[in-house]
C-alpha atoms as a PDB file:
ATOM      1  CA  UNK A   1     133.308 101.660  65.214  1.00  0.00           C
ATOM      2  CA  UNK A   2     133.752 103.089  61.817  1.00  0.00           C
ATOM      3  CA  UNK A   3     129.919 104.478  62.097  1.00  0.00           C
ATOM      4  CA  UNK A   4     131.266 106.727  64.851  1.00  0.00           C
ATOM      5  CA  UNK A   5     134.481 107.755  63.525  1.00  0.00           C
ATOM      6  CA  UNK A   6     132.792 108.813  60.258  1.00  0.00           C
ATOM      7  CA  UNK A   7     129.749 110.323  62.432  1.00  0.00           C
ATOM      8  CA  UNK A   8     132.654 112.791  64.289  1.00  0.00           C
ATOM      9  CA  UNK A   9     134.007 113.258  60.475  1.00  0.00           C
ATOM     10  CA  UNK A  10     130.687 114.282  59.270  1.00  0.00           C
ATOM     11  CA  UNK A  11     130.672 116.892  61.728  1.00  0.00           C
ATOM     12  CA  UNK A  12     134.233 118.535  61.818  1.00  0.00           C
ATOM     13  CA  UNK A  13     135.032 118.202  58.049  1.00  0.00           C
ATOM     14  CA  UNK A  14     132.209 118.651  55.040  1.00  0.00           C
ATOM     15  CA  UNK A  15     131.862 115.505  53.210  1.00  0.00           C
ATOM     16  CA  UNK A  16     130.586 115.610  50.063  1.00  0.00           C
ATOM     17  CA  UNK A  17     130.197 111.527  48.787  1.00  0.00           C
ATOM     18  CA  UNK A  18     130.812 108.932  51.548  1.00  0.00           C
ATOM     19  CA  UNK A  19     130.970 105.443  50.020  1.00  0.00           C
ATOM     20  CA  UNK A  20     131.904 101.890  51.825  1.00  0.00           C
ATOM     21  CA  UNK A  21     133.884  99.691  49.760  1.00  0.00           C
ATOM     22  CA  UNK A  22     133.456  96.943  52.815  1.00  0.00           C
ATOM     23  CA  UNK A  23     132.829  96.862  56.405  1.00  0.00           C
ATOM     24  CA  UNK A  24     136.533  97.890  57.093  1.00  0.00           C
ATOM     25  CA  UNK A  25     136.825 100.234  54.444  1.00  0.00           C
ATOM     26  CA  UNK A  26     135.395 103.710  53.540  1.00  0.00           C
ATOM     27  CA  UNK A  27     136.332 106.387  51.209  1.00  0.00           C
ATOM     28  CA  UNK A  28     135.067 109.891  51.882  1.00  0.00           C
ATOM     29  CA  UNK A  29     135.450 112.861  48.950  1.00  0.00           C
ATOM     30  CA  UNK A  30     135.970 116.498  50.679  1.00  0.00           C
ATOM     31  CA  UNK A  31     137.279 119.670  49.152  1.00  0.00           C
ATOM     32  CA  UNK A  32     141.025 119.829  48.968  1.00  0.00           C
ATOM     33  CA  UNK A  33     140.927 122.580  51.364  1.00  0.00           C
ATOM     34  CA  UNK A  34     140.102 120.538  54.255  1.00  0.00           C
ATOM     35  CA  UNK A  35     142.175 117.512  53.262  1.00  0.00           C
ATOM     36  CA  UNK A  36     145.617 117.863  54.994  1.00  0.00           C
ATOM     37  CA  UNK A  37     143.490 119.034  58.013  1.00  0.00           C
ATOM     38  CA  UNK A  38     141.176 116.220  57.441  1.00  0.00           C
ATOM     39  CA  UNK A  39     144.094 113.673  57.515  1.00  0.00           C
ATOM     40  CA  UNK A  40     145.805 115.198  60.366  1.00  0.00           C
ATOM     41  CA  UNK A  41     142.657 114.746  62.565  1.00  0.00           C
ATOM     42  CA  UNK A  42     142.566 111.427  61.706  1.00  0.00           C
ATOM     43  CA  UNK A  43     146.348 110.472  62.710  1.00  0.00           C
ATOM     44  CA  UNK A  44     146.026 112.502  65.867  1.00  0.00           C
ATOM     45  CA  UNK A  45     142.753 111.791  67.303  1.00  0.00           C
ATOM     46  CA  UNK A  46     140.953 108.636  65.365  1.00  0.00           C
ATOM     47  CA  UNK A  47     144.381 106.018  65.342  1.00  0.00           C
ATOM     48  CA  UNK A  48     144.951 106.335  61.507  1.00  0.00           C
ATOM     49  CA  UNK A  49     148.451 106.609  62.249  1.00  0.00           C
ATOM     50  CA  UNK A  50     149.716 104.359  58.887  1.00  0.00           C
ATOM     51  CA  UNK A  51     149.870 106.118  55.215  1.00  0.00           C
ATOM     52  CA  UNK A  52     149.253 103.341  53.259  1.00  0.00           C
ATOM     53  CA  UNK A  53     149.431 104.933  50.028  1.00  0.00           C
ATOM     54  CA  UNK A  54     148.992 108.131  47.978  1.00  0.00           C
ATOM     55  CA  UNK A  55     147.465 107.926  44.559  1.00  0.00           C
ATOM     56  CA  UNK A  56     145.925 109.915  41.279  1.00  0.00           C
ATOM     57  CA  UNK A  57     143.872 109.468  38.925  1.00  0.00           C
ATOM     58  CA  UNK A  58     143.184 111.615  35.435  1.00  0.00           C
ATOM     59  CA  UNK A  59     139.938 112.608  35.150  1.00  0.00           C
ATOM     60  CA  UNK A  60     140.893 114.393  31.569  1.00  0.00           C
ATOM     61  CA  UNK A  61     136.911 114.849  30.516  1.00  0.00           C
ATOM     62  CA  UNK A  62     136.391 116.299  33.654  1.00  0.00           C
ATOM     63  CA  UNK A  63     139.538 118.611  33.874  1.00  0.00           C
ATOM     64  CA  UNK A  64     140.472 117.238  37.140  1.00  0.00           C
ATOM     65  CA  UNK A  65     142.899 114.884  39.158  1.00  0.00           C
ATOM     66  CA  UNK A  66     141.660 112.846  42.002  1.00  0.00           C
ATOM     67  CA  UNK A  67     143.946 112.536  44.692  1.00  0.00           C
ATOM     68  CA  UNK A  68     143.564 109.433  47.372  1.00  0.00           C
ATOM     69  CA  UNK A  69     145.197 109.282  50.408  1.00  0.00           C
ATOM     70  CA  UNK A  70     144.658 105.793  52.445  1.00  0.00           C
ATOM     71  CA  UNK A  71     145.237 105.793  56.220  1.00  0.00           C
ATOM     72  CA  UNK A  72     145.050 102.614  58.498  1.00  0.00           C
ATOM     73  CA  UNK A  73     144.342 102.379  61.997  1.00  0.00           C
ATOM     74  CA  UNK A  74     145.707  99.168  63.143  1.00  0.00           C
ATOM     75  CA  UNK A  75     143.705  99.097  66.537  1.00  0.00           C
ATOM     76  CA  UNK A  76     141.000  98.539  64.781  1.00  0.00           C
ATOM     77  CA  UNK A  77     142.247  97.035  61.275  1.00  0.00           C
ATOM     78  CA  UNK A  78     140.547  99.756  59.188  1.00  0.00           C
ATOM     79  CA  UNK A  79     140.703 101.919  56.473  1.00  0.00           C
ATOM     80  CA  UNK A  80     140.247 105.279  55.234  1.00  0.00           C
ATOM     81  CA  UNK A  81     140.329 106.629  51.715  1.00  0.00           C
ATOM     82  CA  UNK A  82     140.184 110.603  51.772  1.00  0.00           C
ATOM     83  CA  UNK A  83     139.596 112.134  48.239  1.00  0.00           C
ATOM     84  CA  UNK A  84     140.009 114.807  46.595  1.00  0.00           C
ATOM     85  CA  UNK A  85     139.803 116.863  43.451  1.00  0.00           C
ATOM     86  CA  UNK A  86     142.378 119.306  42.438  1.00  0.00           C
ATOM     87  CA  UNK A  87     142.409 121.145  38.450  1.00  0.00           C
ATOM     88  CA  UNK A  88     144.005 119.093  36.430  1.00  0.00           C
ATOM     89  CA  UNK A  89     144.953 123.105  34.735  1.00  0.00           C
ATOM     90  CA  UNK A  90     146.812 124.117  38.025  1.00  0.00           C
ATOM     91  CA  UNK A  91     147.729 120.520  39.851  1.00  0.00           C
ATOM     92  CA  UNK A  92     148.617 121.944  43.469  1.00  0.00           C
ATOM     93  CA  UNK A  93     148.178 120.187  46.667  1.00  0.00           C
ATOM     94  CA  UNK A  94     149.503 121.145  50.376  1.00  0.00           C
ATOM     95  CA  UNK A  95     151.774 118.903  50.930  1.00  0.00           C
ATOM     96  CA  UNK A  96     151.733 116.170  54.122  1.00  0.00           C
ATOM     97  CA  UNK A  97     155.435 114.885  54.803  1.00  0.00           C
ATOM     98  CA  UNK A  98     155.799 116.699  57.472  1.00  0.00           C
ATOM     99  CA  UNK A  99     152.057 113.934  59.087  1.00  0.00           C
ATOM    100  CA  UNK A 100     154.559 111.186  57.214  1.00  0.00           C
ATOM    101  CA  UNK A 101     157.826 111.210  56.038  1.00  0.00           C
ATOM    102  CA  UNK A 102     157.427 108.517  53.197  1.00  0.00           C
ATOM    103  CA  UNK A 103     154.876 111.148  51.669  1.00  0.00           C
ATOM    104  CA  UNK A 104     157.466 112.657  50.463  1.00  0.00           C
ATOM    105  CA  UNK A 105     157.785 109.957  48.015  1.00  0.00           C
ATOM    106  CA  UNK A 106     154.784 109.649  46.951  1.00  0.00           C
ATOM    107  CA  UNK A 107     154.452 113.036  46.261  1.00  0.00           C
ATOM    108  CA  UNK A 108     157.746 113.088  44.055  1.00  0.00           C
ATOM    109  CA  UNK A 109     156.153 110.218  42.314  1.00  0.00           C
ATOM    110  CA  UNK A 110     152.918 112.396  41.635  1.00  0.00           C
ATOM    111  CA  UNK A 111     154.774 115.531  40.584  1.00  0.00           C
ATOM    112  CA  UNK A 112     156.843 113.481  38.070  1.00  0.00           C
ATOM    113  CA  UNK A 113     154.582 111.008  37.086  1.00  0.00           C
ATOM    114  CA  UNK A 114     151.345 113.762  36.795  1.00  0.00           C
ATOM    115  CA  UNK A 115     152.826 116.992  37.146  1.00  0.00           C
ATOM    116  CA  UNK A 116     151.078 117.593  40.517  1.00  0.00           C
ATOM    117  CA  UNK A 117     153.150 120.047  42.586  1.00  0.00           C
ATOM    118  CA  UNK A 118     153.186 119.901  46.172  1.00  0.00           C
ATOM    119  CA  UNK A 119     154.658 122.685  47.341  1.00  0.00           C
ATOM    120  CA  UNK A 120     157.085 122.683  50.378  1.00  0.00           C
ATOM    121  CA  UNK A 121     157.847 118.976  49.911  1.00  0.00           C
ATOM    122  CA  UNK A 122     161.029 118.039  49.864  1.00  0.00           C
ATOM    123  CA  UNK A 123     162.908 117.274  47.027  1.00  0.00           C
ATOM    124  CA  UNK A 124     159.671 117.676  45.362  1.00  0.00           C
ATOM    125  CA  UNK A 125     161.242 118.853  41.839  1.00  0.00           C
ATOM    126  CA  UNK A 126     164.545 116.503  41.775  1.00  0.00           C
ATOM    127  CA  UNK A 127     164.472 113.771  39.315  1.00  0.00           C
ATOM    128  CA  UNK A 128     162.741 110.831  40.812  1.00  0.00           C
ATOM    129  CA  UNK A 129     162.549 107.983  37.787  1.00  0.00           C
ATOM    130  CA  UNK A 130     162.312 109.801  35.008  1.00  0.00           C
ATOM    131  CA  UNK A 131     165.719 111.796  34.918  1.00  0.00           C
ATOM    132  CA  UNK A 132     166.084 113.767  32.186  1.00  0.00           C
ATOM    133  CA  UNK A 133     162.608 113.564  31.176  1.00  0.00           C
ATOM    134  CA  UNK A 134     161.385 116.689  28.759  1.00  0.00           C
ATOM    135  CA  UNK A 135     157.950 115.593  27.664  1.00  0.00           C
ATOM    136  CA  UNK A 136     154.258 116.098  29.183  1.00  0.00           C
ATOM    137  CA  UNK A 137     154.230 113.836  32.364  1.00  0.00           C
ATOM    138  CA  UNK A 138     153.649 110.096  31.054  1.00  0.00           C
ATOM    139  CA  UNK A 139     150.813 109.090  33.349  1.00  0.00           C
ATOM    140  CA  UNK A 140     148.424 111.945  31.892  1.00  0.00           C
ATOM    141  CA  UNK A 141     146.118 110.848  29.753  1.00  0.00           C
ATOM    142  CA  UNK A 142     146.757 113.701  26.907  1.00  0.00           C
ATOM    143  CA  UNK A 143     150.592 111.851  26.841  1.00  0.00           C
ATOM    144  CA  UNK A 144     150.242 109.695  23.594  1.00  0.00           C
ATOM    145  CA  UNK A 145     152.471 106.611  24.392  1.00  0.00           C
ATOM    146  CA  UNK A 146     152.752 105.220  21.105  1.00  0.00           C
ATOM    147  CA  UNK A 147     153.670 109.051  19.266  1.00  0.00           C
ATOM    148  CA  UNK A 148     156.399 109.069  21.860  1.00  0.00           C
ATOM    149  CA  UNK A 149     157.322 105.380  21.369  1.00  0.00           C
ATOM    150  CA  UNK A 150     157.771 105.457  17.511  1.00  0.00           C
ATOM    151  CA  UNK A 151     159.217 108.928  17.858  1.00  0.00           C
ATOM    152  CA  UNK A 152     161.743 107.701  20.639  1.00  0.00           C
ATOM    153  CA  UNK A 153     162.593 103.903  19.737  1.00  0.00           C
ATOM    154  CA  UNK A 154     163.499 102.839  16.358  1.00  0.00           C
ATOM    155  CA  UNK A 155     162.424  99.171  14.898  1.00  0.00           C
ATOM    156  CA  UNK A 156     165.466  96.698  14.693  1.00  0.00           C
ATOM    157  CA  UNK A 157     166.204  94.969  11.680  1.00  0.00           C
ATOM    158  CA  UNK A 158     164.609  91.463  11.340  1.00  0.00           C
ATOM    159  CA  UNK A 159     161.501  92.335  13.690  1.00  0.00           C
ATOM    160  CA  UNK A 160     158.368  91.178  12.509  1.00  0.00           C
ATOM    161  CA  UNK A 161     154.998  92.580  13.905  1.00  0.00           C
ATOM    162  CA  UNK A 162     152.465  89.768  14.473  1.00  0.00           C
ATOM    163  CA  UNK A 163     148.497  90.557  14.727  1.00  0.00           C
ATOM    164  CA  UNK A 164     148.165  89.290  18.312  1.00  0.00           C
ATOM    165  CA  UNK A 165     144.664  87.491  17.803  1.00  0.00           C
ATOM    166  CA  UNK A 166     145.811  85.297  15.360  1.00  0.00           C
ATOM    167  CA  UNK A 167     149.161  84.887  16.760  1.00  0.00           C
ATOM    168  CA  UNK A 168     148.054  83.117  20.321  1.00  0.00           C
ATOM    169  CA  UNK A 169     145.542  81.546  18.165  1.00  0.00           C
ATOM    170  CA  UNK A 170     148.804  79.295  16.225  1.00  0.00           C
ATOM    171  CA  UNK A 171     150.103  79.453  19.437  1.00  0.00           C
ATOM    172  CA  UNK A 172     147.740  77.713  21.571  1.00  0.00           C
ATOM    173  CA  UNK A 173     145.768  75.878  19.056  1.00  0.00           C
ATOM    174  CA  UNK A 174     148.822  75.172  16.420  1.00  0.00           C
ATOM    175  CA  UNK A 175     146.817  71.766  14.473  1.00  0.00           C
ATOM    176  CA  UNK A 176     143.510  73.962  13.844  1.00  0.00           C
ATOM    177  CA  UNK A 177     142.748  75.051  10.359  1.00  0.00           C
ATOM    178  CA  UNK A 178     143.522  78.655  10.015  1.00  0.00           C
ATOM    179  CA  UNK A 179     139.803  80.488   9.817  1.00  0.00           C
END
């Protein structure tokens, strides 16, 4: 069944990388411009009628976010990854809450977490965890976690930093001979 559904996909929608992660699974990569029309096909017409998530990744050597949308069709128990590259210099997607409502909450999660804008969505630019936040977004991979953590949290008094290796090494082994 998936054979045909990605045979129909092949021929509406250009498909750049098709790859099968299992029998019941299969991410395709497309341009971003035929994404939300992509998706949309495939909740009307092919059953995928269940978001299942919305995710990024960083590509920062590549200057590029990939965005992953996974559908289900639950007539058939499959599912479909649709991917997509934006630049990581202008992050913008077209927006899909109006296929799903809960994609509105991924996509505040993206914006906030990545700086990817989805224009149109709503409540896209309200504070979603990080309220407050003034920094680069935290889940790019330019954001330096420890400059921000010894800039942002001081060291209590009586804290004592341990050298991890040889630390679970007492711990789990505590009558060995140090080496």
């Amino acid at each position: 069944m998936m054979k045909d559904i990605l045979k129909r996909l092949t021929e509406k929608f250009p498909i750049s990388e098709i790859e099968e992660q299992r029998a019941n699974m299969i991410f395709v990569t497309m341009p971003k411009i035929n994404a939300v029309q992509c998706i949309s096909y495939l909740k009307q017409f092919e059953g995928f009628t269940h978001l299942v998530m919305l995710a990024a990744v960083d590509y920062i050597e590549d200057g590029i976010f990939q965005l992953t949308y996974i559908l289900h069709n639950y007539e058939l128990h499959t599912d479909i990854g649709i991917r997509v590259q934006i630049d990581r210099k202008q992050p913008v997607m077209e927006s899909i809450h109006t296929l799903w409502a809960q994609a509105r909450t991924y996509q505040q999660e993206l914006k906030e977490m990545f700086g990817i804008d989805f224009p149109g969505s709503p409540d896209i630019d309200e504070p979603f965890l990080l309220e407050g936040w003034q920094n680069i977004p935290p889940m790019r991979k330019d954001f330096d976690t420890l400059k921000y953590s010894q800039e942002t949290f001081f060291p209590r008094p009586g804290r004592k930093h341990y050298d991890p290796q040889k630390y679970m090494k007492e711990k789990l082994y505590p009558d060995k001979e140090p080496e």
